[in-house]
Protein backbone atom coordinates (compact mmCIF):
# COMPACT_ATOMS: atom_id res chain seq x y z
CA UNK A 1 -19.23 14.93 -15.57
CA UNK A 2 -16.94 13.44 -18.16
CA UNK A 3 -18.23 10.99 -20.05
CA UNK A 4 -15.98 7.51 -20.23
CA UNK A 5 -15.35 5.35 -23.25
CA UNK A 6 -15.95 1.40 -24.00
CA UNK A 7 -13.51 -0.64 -25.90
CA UNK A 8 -14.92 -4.12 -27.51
CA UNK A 9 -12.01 -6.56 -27.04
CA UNK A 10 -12.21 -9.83 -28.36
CA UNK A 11 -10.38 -12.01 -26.49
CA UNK A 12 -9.06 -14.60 -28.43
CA UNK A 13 -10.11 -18.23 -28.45
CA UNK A 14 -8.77 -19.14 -25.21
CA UNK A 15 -5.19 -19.33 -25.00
CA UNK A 16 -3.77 -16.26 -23.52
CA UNK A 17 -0.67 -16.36 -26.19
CA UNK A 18 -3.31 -15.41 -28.61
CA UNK A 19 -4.61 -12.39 -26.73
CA UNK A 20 -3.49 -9.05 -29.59
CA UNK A 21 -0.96 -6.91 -27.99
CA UNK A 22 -3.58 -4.01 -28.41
CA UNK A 23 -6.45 -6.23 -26.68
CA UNK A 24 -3.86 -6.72 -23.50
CA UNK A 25 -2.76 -2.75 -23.72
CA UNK A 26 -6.31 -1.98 -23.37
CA UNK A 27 -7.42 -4.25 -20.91
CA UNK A 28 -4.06 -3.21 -18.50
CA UNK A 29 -5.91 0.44 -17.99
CA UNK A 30 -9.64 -1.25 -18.00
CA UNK A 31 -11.42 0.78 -14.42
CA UNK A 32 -14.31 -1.85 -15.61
CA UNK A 33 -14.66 -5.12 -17.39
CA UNK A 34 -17.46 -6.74 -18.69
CA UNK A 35 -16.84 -10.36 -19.49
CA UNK A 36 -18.17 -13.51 -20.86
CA UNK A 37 -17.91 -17.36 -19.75
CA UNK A 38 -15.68 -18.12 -23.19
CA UNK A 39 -13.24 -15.92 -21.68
CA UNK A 40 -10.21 -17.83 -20.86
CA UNK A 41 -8.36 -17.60 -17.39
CA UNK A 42 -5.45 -16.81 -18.77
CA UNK A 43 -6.81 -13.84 -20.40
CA UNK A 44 -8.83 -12.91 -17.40
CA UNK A 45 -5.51 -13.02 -15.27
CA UNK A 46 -4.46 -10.11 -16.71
CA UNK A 47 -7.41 -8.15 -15.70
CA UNK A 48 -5.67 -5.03 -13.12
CA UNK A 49 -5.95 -5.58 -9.59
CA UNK A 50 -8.28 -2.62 -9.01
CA UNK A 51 -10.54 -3.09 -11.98
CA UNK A 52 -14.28 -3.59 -11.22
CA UNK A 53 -15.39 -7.05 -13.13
CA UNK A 54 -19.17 -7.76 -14.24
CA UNK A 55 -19.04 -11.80 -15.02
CA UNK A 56 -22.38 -12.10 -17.47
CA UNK A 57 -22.16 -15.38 -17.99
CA UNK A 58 -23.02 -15.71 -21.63
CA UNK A 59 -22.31 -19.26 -23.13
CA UNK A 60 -23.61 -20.87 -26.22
CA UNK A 61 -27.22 -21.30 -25.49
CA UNK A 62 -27.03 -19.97 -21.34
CA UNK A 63 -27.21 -16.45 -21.37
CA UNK A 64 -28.20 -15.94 -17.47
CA UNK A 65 -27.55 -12.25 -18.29
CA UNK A 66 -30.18 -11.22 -21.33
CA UNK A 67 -28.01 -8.82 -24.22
CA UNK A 68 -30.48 -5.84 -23.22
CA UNK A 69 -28.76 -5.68 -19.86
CA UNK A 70 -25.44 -6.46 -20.89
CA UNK A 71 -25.75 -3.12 -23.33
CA UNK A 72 -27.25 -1.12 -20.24
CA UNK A 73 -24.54 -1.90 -18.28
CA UNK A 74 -22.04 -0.79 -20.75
CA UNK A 75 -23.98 2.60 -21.07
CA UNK A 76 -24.23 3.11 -17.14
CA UNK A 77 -20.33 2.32 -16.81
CA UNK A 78 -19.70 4.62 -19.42
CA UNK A 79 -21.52 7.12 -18.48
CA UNK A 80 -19.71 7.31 -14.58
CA UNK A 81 -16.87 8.42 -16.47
CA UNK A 82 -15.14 4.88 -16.46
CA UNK A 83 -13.11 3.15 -19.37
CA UNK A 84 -14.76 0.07 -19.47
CA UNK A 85 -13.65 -3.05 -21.59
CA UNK A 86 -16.07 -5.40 -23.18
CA UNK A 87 -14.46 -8.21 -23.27
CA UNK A 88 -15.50 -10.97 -25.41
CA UNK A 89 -14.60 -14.45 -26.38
CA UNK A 90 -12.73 -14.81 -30.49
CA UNK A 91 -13.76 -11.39 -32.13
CA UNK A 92 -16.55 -9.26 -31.20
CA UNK A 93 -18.07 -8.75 -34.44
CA UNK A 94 -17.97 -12.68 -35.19
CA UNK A 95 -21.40 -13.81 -33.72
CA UNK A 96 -20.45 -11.57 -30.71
CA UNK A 97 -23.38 -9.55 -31.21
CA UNK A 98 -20.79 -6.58 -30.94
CA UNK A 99 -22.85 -4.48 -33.33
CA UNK A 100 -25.78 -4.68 -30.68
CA UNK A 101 -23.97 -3.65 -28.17
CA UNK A 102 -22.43 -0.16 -30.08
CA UNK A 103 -26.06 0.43 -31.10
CA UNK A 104 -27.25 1.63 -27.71
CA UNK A 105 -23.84 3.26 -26.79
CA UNK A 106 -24.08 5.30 -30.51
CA UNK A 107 -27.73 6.36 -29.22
CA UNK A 108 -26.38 7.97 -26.41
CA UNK A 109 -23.17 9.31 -27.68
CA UNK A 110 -20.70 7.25 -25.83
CA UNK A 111 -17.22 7.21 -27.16
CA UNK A 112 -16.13 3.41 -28.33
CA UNK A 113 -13.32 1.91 -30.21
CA UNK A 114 -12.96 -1.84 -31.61
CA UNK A 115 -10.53 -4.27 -30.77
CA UNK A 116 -10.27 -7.52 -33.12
CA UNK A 117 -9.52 -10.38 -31.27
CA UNK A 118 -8.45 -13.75 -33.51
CA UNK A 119 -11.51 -15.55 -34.47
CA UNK A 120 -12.02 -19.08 -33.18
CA UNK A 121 -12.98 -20.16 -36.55
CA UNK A 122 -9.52 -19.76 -37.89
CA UNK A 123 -7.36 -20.61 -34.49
CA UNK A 124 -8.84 -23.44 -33.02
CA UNK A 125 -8.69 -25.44 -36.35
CA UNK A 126 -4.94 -24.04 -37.31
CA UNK A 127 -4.10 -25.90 -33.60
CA UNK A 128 -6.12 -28.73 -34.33
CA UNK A 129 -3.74 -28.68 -37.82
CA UNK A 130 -6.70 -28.36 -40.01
CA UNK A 131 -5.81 -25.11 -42.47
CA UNK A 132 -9.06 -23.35 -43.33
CA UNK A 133 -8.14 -22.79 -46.86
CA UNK A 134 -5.41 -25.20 -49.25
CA UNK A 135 -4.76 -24.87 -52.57
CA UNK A 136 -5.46 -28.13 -53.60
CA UNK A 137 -8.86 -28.55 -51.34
CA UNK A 138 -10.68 -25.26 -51.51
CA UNK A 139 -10.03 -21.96 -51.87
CA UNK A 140 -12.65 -20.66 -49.75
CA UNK A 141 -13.97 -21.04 -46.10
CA UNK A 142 -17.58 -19.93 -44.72
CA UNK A 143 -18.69 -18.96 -41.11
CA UNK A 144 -21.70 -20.52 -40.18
CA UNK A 145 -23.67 -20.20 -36.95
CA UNK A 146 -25.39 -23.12 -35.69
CA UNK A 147 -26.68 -22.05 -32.73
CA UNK A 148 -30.87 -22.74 -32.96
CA UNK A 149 -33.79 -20.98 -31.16
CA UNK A 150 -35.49 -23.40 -28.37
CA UNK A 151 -37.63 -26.06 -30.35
CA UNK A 152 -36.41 -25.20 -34.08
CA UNK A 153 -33.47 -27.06 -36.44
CA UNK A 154 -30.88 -25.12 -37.88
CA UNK A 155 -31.82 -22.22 -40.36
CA UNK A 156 -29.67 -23.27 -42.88
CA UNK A 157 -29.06 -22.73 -46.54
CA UNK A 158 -28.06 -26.41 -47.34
CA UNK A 159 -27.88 -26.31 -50.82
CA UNK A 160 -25.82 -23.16 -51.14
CA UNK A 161 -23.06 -24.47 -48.82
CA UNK A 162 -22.56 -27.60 -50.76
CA UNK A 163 -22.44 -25.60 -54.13
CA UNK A 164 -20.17 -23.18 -52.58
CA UNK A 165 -17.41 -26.14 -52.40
CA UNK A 166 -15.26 -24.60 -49.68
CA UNK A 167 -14.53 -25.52 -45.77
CA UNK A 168 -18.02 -25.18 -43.55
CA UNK A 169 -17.01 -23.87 -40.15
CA UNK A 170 -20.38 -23.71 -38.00
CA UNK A 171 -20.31 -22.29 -34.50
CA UNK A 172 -21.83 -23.34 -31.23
CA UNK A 173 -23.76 -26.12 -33.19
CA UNK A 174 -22.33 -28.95 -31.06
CA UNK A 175 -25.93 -29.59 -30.41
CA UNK A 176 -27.09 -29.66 -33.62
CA UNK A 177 -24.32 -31.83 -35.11
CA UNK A 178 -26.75 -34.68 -36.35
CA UNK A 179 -28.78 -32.00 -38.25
CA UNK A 180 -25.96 -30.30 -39.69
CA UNK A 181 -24.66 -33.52 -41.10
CA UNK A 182 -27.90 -34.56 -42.42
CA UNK A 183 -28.87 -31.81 -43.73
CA UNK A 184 -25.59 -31.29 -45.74
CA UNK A 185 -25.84 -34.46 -47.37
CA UNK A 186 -29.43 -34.78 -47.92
CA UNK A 187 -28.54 -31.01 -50.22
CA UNK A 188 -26.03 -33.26 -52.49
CA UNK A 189 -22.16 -33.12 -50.15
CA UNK A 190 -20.90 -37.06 -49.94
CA UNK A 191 -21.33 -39.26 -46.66
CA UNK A 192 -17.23 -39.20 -46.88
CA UNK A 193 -16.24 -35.95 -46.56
CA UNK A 194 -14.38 -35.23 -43.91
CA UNK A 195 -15.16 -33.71 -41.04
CA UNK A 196 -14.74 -32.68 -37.56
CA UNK A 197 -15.88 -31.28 -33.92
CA UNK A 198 -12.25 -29.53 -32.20
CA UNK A 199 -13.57 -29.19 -28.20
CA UNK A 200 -12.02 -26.76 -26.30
CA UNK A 201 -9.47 -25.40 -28.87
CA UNK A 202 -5.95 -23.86 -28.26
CA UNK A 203 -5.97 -24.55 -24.60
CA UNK A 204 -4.64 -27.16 -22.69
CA UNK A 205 -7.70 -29.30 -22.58
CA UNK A 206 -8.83 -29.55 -26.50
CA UNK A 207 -9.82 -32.37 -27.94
CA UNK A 208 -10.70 -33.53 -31.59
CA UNK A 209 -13.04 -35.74 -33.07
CA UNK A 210 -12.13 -36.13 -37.30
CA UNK A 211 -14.43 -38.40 -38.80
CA UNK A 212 -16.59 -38.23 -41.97
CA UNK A 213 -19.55 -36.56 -42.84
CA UNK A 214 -21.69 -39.30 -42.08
CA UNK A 215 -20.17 -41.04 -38.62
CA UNK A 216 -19.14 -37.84 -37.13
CA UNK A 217 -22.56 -37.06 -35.19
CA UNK A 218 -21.70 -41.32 -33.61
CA UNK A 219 -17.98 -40.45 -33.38
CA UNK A 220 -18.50 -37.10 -31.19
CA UNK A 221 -20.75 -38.79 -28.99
CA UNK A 222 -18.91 -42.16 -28.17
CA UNK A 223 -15.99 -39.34 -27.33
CA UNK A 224 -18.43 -37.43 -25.17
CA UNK A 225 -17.87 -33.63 -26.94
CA UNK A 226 -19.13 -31.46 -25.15
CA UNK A 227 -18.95 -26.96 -25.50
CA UNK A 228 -17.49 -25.13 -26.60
CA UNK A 229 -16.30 -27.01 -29.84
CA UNK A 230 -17.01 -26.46 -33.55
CA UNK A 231 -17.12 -27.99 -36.43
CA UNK A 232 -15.40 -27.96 -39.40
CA UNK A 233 -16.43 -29.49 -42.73
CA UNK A 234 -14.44 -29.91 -45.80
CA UNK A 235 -11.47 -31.95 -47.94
CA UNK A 236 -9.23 -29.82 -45.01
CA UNK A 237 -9.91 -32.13 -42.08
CA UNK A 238 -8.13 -35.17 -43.79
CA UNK A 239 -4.81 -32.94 -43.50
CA UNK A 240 -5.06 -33.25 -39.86
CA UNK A 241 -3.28 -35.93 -39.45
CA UNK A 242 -0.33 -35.28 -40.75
CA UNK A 243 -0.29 -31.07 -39.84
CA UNK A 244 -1.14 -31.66 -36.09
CA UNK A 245 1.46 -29.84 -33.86
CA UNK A 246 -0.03 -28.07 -30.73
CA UNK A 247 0.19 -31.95 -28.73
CA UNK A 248 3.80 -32.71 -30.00
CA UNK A 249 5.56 -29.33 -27.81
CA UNK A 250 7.43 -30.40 -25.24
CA UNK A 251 4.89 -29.14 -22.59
CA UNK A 252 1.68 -29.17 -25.04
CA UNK A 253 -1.01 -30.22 -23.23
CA UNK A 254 -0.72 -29.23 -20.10
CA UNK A 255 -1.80 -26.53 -17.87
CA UNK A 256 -0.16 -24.74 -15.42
CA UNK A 257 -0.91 -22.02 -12.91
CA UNK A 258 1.28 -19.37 -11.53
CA UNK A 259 1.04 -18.10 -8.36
CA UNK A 260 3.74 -16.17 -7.78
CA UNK A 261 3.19 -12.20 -7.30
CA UNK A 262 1.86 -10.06 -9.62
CA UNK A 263 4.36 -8.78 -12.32
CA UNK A 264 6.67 -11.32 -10.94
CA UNK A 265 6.06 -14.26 -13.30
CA UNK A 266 6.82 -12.88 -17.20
CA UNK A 267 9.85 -14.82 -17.20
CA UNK A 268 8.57 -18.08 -15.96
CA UNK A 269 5.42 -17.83 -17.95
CA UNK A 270 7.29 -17.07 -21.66
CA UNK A 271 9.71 -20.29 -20.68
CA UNK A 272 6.28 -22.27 -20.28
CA UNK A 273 4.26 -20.82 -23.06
CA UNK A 274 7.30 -21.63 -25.21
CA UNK A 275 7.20 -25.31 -24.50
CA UNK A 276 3.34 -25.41 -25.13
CA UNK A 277 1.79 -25.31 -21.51
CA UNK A 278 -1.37 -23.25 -21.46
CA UNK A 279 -0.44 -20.56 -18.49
CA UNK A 280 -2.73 -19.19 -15.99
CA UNK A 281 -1.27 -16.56 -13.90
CA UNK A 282 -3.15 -15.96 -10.63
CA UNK A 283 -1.19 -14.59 -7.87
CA UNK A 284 -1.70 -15.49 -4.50
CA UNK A 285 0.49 -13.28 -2.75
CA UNK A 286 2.09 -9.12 -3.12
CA UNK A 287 4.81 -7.55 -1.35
CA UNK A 288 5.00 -3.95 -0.23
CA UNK A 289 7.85 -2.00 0.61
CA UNK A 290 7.41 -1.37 4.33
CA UNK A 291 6.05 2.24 4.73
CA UNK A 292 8.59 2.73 7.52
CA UNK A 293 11.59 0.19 6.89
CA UNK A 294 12.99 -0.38 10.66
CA UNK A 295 16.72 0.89 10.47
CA UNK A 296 17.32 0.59 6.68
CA UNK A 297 17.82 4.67 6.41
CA UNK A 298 20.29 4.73 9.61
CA UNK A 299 21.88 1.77 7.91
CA UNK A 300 22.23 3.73 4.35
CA UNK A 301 23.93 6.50 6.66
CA UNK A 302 26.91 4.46 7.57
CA UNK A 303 27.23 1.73 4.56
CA UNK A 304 31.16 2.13 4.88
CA UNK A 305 30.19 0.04 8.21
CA UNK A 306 29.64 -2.64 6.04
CA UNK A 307 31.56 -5.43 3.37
CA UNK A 308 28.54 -7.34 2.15
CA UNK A 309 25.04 -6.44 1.52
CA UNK A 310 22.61 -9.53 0.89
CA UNK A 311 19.54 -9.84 -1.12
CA UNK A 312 17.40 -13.26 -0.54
CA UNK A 313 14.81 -12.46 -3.46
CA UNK A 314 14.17 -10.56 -6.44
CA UNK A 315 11.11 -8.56 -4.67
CA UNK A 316 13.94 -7.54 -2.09
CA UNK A 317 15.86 -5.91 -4.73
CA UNK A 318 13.12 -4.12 -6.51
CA UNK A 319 12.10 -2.98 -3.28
CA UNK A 320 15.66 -1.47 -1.89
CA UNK A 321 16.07 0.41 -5.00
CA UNK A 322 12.36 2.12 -4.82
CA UNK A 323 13.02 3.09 -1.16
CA UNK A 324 16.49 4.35 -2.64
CA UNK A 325 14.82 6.56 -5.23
CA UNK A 326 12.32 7.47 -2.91
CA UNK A 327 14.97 9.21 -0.30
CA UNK A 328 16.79 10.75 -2.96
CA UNK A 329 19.67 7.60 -3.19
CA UNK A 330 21.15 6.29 -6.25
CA UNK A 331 23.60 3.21 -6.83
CA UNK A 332 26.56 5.40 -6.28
CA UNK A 333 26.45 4.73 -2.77
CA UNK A 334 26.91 1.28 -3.12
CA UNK A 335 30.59 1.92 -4.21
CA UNK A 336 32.95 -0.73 -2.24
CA UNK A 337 30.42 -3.14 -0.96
CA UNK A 338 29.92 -6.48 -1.80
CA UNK A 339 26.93 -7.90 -3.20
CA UNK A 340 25.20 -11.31 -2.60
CA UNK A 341 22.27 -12.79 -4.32
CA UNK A 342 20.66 -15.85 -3.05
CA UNK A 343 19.73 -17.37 -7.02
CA UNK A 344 19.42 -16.33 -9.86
CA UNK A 345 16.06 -14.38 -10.03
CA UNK A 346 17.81 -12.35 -7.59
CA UNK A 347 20.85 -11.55 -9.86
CA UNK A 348 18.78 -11.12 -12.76
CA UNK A 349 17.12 -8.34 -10.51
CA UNK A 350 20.55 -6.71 -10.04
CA UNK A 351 21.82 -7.05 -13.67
CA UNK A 352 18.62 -4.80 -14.34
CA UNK A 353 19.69 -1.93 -12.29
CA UNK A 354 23.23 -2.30 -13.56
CA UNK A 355 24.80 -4.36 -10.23
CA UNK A 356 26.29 -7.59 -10.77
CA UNK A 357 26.60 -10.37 -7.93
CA UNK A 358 29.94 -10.96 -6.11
CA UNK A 359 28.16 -14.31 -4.81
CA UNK A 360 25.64 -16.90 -5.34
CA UNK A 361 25.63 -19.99 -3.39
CA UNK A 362 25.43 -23.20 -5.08
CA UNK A 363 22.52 -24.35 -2.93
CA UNK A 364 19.64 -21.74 -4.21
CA UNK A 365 18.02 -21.21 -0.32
CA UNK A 366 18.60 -19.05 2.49
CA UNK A 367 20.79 -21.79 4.02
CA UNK A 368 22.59 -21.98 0.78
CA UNK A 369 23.13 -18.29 1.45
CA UNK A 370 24.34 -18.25 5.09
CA UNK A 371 26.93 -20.96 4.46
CA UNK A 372 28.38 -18.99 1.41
CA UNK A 373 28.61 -15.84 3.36
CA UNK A 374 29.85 -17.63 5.94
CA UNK A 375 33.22 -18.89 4.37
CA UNK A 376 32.95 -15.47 1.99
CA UNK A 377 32.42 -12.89 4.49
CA UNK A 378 34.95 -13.57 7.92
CA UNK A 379 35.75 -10.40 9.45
CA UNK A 380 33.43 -7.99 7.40
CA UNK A 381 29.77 -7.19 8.51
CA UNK A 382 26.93 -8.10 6.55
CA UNK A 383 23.62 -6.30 5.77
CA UNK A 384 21.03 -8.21 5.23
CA UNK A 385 17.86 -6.37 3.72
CA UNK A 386 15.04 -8.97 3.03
CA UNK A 387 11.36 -9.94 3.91
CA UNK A 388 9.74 -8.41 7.20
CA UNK A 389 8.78 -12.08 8.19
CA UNK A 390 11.98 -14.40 6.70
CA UNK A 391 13.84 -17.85 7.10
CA UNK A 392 15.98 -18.23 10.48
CA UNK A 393 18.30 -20.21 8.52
CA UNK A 394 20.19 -17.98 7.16
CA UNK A 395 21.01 -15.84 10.14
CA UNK A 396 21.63 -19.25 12.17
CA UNK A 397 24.17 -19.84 9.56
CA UNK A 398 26.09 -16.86 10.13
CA UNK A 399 25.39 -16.51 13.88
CA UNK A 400 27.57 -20.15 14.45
CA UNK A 401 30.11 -18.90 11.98
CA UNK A 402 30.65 -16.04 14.13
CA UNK A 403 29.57 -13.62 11.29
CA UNK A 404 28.74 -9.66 12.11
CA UNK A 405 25.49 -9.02 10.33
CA UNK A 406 22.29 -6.58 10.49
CA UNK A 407 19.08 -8.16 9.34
CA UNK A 408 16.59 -4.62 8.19
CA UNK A 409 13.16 -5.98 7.07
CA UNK A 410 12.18 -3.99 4.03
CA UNK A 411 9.20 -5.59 2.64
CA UNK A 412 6.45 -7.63 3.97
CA UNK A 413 4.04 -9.95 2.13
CA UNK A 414 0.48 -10.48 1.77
CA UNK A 415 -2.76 -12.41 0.52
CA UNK A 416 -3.70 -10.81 -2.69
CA UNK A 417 -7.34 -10.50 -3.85
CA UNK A 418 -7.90 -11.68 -7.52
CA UNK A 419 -10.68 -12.26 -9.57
CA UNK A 420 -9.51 -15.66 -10.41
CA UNK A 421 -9.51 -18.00 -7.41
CA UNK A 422 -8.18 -21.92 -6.89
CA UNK A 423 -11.85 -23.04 -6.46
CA UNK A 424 -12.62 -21.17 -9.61
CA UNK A 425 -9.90 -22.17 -11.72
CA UNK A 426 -8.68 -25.91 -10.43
CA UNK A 427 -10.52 -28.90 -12.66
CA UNK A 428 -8.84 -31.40 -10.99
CA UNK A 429 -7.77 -32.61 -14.44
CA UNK A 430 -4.43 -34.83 -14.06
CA UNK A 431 -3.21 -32.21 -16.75
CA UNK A 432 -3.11 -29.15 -14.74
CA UNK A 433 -0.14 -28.46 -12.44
CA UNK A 434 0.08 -25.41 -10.00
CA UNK A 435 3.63 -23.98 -9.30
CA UNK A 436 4.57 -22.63 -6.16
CA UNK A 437 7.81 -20.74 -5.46
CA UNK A 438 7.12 -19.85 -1.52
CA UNK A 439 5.44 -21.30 1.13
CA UNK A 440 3.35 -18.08 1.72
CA UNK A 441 1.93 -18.77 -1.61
CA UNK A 442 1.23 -21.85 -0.51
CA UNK A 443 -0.61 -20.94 2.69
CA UNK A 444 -2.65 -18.06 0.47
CA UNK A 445 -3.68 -20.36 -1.88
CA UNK A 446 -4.90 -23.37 0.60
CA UNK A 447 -6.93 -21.04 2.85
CA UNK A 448 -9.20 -20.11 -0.60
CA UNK A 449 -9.55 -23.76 -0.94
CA UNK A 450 -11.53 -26.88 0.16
CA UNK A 451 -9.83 -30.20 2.01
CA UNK A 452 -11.33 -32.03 -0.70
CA UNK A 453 -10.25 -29.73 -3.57
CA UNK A 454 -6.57 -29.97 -2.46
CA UNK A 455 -6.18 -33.26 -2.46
CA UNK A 456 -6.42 -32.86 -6.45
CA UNK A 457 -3.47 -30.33 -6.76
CA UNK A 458 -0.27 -31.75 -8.39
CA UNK A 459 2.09 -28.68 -6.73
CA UNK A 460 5.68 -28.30 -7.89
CA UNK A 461 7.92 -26.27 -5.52
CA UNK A 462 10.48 -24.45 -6.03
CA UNK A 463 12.57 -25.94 -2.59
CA UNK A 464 11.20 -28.53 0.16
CA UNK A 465 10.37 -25.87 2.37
CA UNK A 466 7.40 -24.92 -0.26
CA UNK A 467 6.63 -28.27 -0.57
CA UNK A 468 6.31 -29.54 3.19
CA UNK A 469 3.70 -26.58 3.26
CA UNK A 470 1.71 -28.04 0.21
CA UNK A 471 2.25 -31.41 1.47
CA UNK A 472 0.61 -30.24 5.42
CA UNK A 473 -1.88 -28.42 3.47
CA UNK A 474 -2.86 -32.18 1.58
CA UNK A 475 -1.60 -31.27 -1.94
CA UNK A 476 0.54 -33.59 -3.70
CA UNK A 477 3.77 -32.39 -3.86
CA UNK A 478 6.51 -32.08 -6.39
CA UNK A 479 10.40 -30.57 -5.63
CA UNK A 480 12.41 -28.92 -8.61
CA UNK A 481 16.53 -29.66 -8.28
CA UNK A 482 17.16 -26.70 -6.99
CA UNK A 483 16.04 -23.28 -6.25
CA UNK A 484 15.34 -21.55 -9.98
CA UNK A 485 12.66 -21.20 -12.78
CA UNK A 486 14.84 -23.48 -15.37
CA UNK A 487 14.80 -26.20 -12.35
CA UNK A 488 10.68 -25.74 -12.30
CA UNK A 489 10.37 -26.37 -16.26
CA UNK A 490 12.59 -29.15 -15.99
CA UNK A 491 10.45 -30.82 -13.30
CA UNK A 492 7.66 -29.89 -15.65
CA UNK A 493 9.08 -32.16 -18.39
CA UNK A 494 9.77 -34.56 -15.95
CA UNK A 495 6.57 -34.94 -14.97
CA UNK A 496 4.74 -34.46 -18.28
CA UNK A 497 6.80 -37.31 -19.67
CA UNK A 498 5.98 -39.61 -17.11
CA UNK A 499 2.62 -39.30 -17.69
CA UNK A 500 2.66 -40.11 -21.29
């Protein structure tokens, strides 16, 4: 049997942006994954559909899943044959016990290779706007664990960090804060030196706590830290005040999930990373070209039947020109007709394959659609190729306008299995927003969830139908301007800045 190989991936600190472009090429052909609890949604929502996923749980002091059988399951994965990921939270090798792990897969002769993944030691200060290193504060940082056996303080050098005179970054010692900070100035450091605990760092729920040596251990608890957080000590921390930046985007902050279909959402998700939300992409639906579609090949046969032919979504379009590949079509035989797109998702679609629109309506929604082809399309016949199960508007529309048309279901759409899920995911933070752009979505995403649970979901739509389904299914529901991803981001801001 062949023998499979293991990548190490280190996963970043938590915000998907920071996930290495080799860490998400890997992961994309990952048959297994092996993850942690520091592993951020957003990273874990680009785990493949079809990919096996072991959850071992390990956390700063809660490892439900002891390292011993988190290396035997590497080497049992492995040795099936399967590529398996690793993946881990910041780098592997940076109190990941990564080395442990290649130890037993080395024994056996199991092929491995090493991602780096940004440490949080470096990223979740740089967002916090605390530089490691400056030229007139230190010219040196240090990586310290503080993470203590059951019943023991820190085993610390005390002395030699002072005299090493550089930024102190200690890891998962949250809960030995007070003994850090005594024991650092009991070895010689001043009661003022700055310092600080960063929670949660680069996502959308970090908070920071910079104080001074001596009030910080007071200071993080009146503010409640809590894990993951670390702490940073040196002349650095006083900078934060006037480097912090992550807060002041237009969007920073905030958290957003996507649950449009998989492979669907790139475009949406770089406009929201770019204001500063943290993303999480977990789709809730997929569409399928129909394995038979009912009349769309008899249709392609006589196309010169027809003036207009009518996409109502992106998917639609993707769709039509798979099933044209896949009976030997290409765009050629499109010559003469018409094309309408019902936003501009849709055209975007078309501009891809080298098609431009001949009409959008101003109203983005399949009544926005029927009334444009209406006026646009009097004596021609229309073909309408769209969803399997679709709006009645739109063929109302053109039925009372006395328009010819043929309405071929191509695709159809349906629940997707993920590994993320709402009751997973959903804190029920008044930060986190979940964006829906169909009412299917909608429906998929309610039936995973709890009355209660739904009550807490701030939903912004992309059109009212969407949001009377969020609204029946108890969410509270937002409606963008109109029908298109720019209209969602503005609602975003709209809502972001009303909170304050």
């Amino acid at each position: 049997m062949h023998t499979g190989k293991v990548w190490l991936v280190g996963a970043g600190p938590g915000d998907p942006g920071l996930m290495t472009l080799r860490g998400r090429q890997v992961l994309g052909q990952a048959q297994v994954v092996v993850y942690d609890s520091l592993v951020g949604p957003g990273v874990l929502g680009m785990v493949p559909q079809n990919a096996q996923c072991i959850d071992v749980g390990k956390r700063a002091g809660n490892h439900p899943v002891p390292q011993e059988q988190i290396n035997a399951i590497l080497l049992r994965e492995a040795q099936k044959g399967l590529r398996v990921v690793r993946l881990k939270g910041g780098d592997p090798f940076v109190f990941g016990r990564g080395g442990e792990e290649l130890e037993l897969l080395c024994q056996h002769g199991i092929d491995f290779e090493i991602v780096p993944g940004i440490p949080s030691a470096v990223a979740v200060p740089a967002y916090a706007g605390i530089p490691v290193t400056h030229r007139d504060c230190c010219s040196s940082f240090h990586v310290i664990t503080g993470h203590t056996r059951k019943g023991q303080g820190p085993q610390i050098d005390f002395e030699a960090l002072v005299r090493l005179k550089g930024t102190l970054v200690f890891l998962m010692g949250v809960s030995s804060l007070e003994a850090i900070c005594r024991g650092l100035m009991e070895a010689g450091m001043s009661e003022k030196m700055p310092a600080a605990v960063l929670e949660r760092g680069t996502t959308a729920f970090a908070r920071r706590v910079v104080s001074t040596l001596a009030l910080l251990p007071k200071d993080a608890l009146q503010a409640q830290i809590g894990t993951p957080a670390i702490i940073i000590v040196g002349e650095v921390c006083a900078l934060e005040s006037q480097f912090a930046w992550s807060e002041k985007r237009a969007l920073g902050g905030m958290r957003v999930v996507l649950t449009r279909a998989r492979g669907t959402s790139e475009s949406l998700r770089e406009k929201l990373q770019q204001r500063g939300a943290e993303v999480v992409e977990m789709p809730m639906i997929s569409t399928r070209l129909l394995e038979e579609p009912s009349g769309l090949d008899a249709a392609l046969q006589r196309l010169g039947d027809f003036g207009w032919l009518a996409f109502t979504s992106a998917a639609g379009v993707r769709h039509f020109l798979t099933y044209l590949k896949k009976s030997r079509r290409d765009i050629r035989c499109l010559a003469g007709l018409r094309l309408a797109a019902i936003g501009p998702a849709t055209c975007q679609a078309l501009e891809q394959a080298g098609l431009m629109a001949d009409l959008v309506p101003g109203e983005y929604t399949a009544a926005g659609l029927g009334e444009a082809l209406s006026q646009a399309a009097r004596g021609q016949r229309v073909l309408l190729l769209r969803a399997k199960v679709a709006s009645a508007q739109l063929t109302r529309c053109m039925e009372e306008a006395e328009i010819d048309y043929e309405d071929v279901p191509l695709y159809e759409t349906a629940d997707e299995a993920s590994l993320l899920s709402p009751q997973g995911v959903l804190t029920g933070d008044s930060r986190e927003f979940v964006c829906f752009l169909s009412a299917s979505a909608v429906r998929a995403f309610a039936a995973q969830c709890q009355p209660e649970v739904l009550k807490q979901v701030q939903a912004v739509c992309i059109g009212e139908p969407t949001a009377a389904a969020a609204e029946q299914a108890g969410m509270r529901a937002f409606v963008a301007a109109c029908a298109c991803e720019d209209a969602m981001v503005q609602r975003l801001e709209e809502l972001w800045k009303a909170r304050g």
